[in-house]
Protein backbone atom coordinates (compact mmCIF):
# COMPACT_ATOMS: atom_id res chain seq x y z
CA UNK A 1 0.00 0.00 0.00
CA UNK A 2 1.43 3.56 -0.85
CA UNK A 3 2.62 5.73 1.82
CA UNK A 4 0.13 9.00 2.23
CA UNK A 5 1.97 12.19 1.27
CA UNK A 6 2.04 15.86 1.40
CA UNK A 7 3.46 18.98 0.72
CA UNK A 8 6.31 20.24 3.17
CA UNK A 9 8.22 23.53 2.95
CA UNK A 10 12.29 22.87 3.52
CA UNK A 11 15.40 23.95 4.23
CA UNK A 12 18.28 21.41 3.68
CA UNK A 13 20.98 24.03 4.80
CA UNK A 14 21.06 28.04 6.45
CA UNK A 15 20.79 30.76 4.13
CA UNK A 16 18.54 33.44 2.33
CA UNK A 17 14.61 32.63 1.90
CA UNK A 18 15.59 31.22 -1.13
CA UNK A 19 16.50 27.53 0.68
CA UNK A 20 12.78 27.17 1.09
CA UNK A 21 11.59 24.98 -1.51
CA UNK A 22 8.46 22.62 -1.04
CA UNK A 23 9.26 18.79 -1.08
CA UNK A 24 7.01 15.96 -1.03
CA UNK A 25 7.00 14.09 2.16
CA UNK A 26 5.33 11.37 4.25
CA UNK A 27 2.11 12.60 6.25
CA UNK A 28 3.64 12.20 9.84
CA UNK A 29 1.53 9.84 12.57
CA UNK A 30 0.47 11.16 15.86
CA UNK A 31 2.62 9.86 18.75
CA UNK A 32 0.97 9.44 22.11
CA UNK A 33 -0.81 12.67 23.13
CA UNK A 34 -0.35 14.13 19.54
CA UNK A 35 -3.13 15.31 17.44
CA UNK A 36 -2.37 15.71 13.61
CA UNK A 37 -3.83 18.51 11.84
CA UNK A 38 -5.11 18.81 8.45
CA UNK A 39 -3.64 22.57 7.41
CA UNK A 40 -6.11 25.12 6.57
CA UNK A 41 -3.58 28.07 7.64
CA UNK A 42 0.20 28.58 9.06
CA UNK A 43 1.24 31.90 10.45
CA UNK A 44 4.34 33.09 9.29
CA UNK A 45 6.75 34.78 11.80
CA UNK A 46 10.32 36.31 12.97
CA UNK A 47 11.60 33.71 14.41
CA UNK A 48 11.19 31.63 11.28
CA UNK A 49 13.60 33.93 9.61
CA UNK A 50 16.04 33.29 12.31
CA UNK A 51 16.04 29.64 12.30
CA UNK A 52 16.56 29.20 8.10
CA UNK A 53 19.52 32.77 8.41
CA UNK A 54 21.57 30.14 10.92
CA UNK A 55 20.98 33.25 13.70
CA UNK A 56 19.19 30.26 16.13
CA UNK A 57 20.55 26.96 15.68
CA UNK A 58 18.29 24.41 14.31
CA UNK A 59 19.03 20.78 12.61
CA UNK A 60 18.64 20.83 8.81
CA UNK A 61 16.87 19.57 6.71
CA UNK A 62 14.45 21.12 8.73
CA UNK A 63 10.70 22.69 7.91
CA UNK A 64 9.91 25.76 9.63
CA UNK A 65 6.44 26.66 11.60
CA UNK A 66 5.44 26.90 15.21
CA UNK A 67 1.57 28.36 14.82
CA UNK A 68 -1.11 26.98 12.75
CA UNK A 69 -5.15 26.14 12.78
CA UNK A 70 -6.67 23.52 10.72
CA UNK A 71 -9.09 20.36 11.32
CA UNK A 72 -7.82 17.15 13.73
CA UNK A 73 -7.78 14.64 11.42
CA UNK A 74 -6.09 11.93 13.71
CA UNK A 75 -5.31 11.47 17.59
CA UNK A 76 -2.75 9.33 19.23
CA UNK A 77 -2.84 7.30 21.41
CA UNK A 78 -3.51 8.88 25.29
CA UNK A 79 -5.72 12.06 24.25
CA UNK A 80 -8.04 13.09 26.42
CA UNK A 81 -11.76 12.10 25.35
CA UNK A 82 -12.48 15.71 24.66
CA UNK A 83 -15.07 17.13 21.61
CA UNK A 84 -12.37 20.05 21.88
CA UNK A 85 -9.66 17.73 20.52
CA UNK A 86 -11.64 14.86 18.69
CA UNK A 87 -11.15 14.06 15.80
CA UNK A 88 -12.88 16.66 13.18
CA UNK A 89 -12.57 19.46 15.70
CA UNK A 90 -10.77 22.79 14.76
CA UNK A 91 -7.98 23.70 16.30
CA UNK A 92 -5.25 26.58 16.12
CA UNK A 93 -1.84 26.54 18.11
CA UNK A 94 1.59 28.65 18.38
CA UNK A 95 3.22 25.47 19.64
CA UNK A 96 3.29 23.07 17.15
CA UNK A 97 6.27 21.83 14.98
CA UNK A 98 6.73 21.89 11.36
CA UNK A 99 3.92 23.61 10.60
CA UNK A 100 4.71 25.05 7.20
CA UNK A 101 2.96 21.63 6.09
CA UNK A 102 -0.25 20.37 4.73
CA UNK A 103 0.16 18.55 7.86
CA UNK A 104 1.13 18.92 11.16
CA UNK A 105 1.53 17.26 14.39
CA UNK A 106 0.67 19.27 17.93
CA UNK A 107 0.38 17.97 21.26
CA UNK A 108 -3.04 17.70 22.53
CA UNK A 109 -2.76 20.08 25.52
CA UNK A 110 -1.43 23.04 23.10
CA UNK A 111 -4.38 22.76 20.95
CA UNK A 112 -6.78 25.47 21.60
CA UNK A 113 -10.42 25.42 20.46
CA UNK A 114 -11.68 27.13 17.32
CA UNK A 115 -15.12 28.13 16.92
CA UNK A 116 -16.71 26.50 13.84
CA UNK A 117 -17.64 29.89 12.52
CA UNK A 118 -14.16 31.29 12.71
CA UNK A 119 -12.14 32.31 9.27
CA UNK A 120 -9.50 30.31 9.23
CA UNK A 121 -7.48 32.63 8.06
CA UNK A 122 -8.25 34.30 11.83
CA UNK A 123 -7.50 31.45 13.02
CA UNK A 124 -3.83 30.85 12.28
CA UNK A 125 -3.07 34.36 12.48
CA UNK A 126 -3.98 34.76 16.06
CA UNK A 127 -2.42 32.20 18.01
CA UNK A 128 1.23 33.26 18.42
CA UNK A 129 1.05 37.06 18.05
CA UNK A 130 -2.10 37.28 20.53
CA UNK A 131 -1.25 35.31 23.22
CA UNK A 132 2.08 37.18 23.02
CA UNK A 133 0.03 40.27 23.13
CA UNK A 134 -2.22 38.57 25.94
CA UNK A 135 0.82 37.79 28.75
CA UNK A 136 3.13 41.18 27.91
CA UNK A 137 -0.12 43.69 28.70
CA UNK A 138 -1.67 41.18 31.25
CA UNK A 139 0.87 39.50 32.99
CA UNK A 140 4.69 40.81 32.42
CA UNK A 141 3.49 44.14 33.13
CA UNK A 142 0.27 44.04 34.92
CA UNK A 143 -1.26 47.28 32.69
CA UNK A 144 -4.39 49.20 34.52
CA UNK A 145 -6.47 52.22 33.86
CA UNK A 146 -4.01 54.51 35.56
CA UNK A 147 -0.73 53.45 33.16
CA UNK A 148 1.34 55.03 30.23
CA UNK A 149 2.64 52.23 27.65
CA UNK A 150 4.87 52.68 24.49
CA UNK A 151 4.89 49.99 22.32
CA UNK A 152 6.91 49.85 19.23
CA UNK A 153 6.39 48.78 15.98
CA UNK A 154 2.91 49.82 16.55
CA UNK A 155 1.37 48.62 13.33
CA UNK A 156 2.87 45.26 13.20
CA UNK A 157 0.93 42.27 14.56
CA UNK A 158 1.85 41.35 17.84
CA UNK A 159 2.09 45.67 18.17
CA UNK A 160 -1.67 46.06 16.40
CA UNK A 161 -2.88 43.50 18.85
CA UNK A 162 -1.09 44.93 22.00
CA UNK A 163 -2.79 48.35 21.17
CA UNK A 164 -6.42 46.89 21.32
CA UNK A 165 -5.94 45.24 24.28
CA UNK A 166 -4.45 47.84 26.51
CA UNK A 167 -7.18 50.37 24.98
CA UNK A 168 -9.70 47.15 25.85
CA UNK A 169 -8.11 47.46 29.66
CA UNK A 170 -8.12 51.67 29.33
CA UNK A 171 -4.44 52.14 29.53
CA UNK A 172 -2.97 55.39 27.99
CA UNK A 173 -0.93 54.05 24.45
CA UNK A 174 1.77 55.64 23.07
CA UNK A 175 2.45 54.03 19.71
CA UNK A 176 6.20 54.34 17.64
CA UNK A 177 5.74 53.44 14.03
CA UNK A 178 8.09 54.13 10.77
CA UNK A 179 6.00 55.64 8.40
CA UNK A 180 3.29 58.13 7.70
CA UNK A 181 0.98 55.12 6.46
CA UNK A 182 1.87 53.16 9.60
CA UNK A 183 0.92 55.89 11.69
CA UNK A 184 -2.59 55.90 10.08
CA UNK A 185 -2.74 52.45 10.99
CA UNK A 186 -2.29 52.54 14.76
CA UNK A 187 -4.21 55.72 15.29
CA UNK A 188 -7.17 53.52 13.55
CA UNK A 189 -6.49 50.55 16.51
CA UNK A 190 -6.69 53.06 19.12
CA UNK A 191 -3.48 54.26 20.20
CA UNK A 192 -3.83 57.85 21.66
CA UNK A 193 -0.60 59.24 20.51
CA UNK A 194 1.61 58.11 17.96
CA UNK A 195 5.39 59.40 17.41
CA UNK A 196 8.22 58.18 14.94
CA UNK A 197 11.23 56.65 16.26
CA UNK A 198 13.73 59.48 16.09
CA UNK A 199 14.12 60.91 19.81
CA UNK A 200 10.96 59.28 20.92
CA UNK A 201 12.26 59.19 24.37
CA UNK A 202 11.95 62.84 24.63
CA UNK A 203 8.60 62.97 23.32
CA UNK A 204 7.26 60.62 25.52
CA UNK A 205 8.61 62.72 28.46
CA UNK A 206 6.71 65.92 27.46
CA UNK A 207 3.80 63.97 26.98
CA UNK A 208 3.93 62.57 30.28
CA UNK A 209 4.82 66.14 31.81
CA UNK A 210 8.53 64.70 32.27
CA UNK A 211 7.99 61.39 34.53
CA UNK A 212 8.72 58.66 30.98
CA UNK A 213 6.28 55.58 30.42
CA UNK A 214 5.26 53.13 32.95
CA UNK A 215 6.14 50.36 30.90
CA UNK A 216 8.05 50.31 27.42
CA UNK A 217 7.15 47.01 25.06
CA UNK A 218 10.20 46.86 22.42
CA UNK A 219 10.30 44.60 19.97
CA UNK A 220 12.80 46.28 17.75
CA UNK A 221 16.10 45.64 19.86
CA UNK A 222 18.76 47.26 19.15
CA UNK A 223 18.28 50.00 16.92
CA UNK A 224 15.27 51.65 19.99
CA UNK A 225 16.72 49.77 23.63
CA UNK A 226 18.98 52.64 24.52
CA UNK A 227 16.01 55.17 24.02
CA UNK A 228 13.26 52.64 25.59
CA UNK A 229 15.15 53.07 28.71
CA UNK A 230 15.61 56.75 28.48
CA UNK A 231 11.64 56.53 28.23
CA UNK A 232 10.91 54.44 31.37
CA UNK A 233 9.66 56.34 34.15
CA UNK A 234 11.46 56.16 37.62
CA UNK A 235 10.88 52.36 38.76
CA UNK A 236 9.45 51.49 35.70
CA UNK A 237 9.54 48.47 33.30
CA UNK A 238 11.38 48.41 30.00
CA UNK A 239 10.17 44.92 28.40
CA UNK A 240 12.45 43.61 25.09
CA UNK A 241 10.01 41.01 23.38
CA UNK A 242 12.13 40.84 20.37
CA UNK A 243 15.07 41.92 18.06
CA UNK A 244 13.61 42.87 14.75
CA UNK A 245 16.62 45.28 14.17
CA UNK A 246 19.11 42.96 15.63
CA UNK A 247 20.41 41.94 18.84
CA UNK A 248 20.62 44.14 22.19
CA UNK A 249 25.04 43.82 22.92
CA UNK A 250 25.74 43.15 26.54
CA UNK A 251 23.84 45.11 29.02
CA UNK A 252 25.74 47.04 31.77
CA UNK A 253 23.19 46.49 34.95
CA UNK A 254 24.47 49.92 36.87
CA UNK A 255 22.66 51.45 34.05
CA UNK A 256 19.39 50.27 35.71
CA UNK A 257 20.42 52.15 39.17
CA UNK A 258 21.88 55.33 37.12
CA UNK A 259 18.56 55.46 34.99
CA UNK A 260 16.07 55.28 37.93
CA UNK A 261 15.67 51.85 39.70
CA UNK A 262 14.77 50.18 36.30
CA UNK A 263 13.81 47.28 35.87
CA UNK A 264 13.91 45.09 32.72
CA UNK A 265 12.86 41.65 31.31
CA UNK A 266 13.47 39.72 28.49
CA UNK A 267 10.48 37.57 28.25
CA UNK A 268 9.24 34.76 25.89
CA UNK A 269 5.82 32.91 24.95
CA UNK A 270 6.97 29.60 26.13
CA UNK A 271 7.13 30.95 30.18
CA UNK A 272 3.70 32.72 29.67
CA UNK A 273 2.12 29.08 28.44
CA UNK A 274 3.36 27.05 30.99
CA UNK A 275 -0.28 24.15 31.41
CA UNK A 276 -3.00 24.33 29.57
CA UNK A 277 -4.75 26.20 32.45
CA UNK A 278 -2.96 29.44 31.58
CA UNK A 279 -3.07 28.72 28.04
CA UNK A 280 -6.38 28.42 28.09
CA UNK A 281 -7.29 31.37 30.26
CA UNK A 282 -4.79 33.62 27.44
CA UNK A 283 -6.74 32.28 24.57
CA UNK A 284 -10.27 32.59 26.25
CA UNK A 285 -9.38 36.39 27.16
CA UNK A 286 -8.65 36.84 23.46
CA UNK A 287 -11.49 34.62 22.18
CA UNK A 288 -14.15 36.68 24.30
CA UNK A 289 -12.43 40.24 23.02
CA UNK A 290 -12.58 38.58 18.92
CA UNK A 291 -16.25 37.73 19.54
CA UNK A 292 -17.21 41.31 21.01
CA UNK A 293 -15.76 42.98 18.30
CA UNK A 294 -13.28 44.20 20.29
CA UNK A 295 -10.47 42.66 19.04
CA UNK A 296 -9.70 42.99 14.99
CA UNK A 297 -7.27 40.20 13.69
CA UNK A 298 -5.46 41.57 10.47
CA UNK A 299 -3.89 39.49 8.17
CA UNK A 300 -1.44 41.64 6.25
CA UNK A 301 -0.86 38.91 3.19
CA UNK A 302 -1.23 35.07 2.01
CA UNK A 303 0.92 33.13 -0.16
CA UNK A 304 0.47 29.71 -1.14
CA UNK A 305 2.49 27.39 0.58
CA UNK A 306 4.93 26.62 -2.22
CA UNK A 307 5.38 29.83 -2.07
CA UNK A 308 7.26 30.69 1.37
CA UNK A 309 10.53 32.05 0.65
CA UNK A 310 8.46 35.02 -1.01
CA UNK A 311 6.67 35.45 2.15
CA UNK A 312 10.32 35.86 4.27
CA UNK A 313 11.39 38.29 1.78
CA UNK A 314 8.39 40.25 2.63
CA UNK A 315 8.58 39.86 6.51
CA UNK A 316 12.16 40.63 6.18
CA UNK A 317 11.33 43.76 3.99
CA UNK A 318 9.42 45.25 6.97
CA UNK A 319 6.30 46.15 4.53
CA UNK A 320 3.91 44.28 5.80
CA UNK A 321 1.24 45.27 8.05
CA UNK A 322 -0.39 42.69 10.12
CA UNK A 323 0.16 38.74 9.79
CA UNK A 324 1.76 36.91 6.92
CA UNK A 325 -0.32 33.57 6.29
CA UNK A 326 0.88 30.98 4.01
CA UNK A 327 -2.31 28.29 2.46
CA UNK A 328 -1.77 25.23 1.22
């Protein structure tokens, strides 16, 4: 009897996006606890990028893909009996493997429920960037009514999401974007002041009468850190959730004493999802704020699966607003 195949996106060595070719391969089985997943979207995202470049180590061949939603076509053995994870149910994740796939395998546990009436395209462009969104504004800084937050790249996804949500919790947003257009964007989310990146640290002093930001989300690294902590109020929080302009070099820590009691954190999704409890609180949050139209999802472009390496050219080219989807 032939073996079942599908369509895989790979890399059989580090380089440029152009390493990503699709291959055919077998249609992997669910271990114990495993669910596999019949593709109806994959998110693209950074981190993706880093893995093919070589920046984070990974063993090639390898096929990219952490987040995706699509229909549970099989269960291993050990899943709970659960309509939520049954075979036929829809299901979205941001801690799968290999998801650049017409398959893909996910553990049970990090399978969160989809509504039947959801776009798929919503679907797999929610998982990673709002539940990243979710834990910075509700649990690495604990954002209230009473709070000023910057948050770069202000029009991006996890940023565009971020914005809603503190707005949804009545925070104060001051939003950093690059261009005029991007700008336009985040004012349209909510944020109530937007500023470019040149000096922002000053700005956001006068607009806080001089006292800086209660908390500073920067995902841009090392081209904003130096002026994210110029921007952080006495005994506030500067959180670096990313590196989208490279790296932050060694930190001195006196800096944190000279610059007002700082503190800082370098946090990542994986801490923030540590049962299914807490996932399932995140996504529930974000569910609840989708359904009361308080939440908009924006996917920024598709490709077609085969077509990936144009889809890290534009991620890499910074044009994009909103999530990057490939469909198989």
């Amino acid at each position: 009897m032939s073996e079942k195949t599908m369509q895989a996106v790979m890399a059989e060595e580090a380089g440029g996006p152009e390493v990503l070719r699709a291959r055919d391969v077998a249609v992997p089985e669910p271990g114990p606890g495993q669910l596999l997943v019949r593709t109806e979207a994959t998110g693209v995202n950074f981190i993706e990028t880093y893995q093919r470049s070589g920046v984070y180590s990974v063993d090639f061949p390898f096929t990219p893909g952490s987040e995706g939603a699509g229909v549970v076509e099989a269960v291993g053995s050990d899943v709970p009996d659960d309509d939520a994870v049954a075979v036929g149910a829809r299901v979205a994740t941001a801690e799968a493997s290999g998801t650049y796939a017409q398959y893909f395998l996910v553990d049970a546990d990090k399978a969160l429920p989809v509504p039947e009436d959801m776009d798929p395209q919503i679907a797999g462009a929610l998982p990673l960037q709002g539940l990243t969104a979710h834990y910075l504004v509700r649990s690495t800084f604990q954002l209230t009514p009473d709070h000023t937050a910057v948050i770069t790249a202000a029009s991006g996804g996890v940023g565009g999401l971020a914005i809603q949500l503190m707005k949804r919790i009545g925070a104060t947003v001051i939003a950093l974007t690059s261009t005029p257009e991007k700008a336009e964007t985040a004012r349209g989310l909510g944020a109530d002041h937007v500023l470019p990146y040149e000096n922002f640290a000053e700005k956001v002093r006068e607009l806080t009468d001089g006292r800086g930001a209660d908390v500073v989300y920067d995902s841009v690294g090392k081209s904003t850190f130096d002026e994210s902590i110029k921007a952080t109020r006495v005994r506030g929080t500067t959180v670096l959730f990313g590196g989208s302009s490279g790296q932050v070099p060694p930190f001195d820590l006196q800096r944190l004493n000279s610059s007002g009691s700082l503190y800082v954190t370098r946090p990542s999704l994986a801490y923030y999802t540590l049962d299914r409890d807490e996932r399932t609180w995140r996504w529930g949050e974000l569910m609840d704020a989708v359904n009361a139209g308080e939440l908009e999802v924006r996917v920024g472009g598709t490709h077609a699966l085969a077509d990936a390496a144009e889809a890290h050219r534009d991620l890499e080219g910074r044009g994009t607003q909103g999530k990057l989807l490939l469909l198989p």
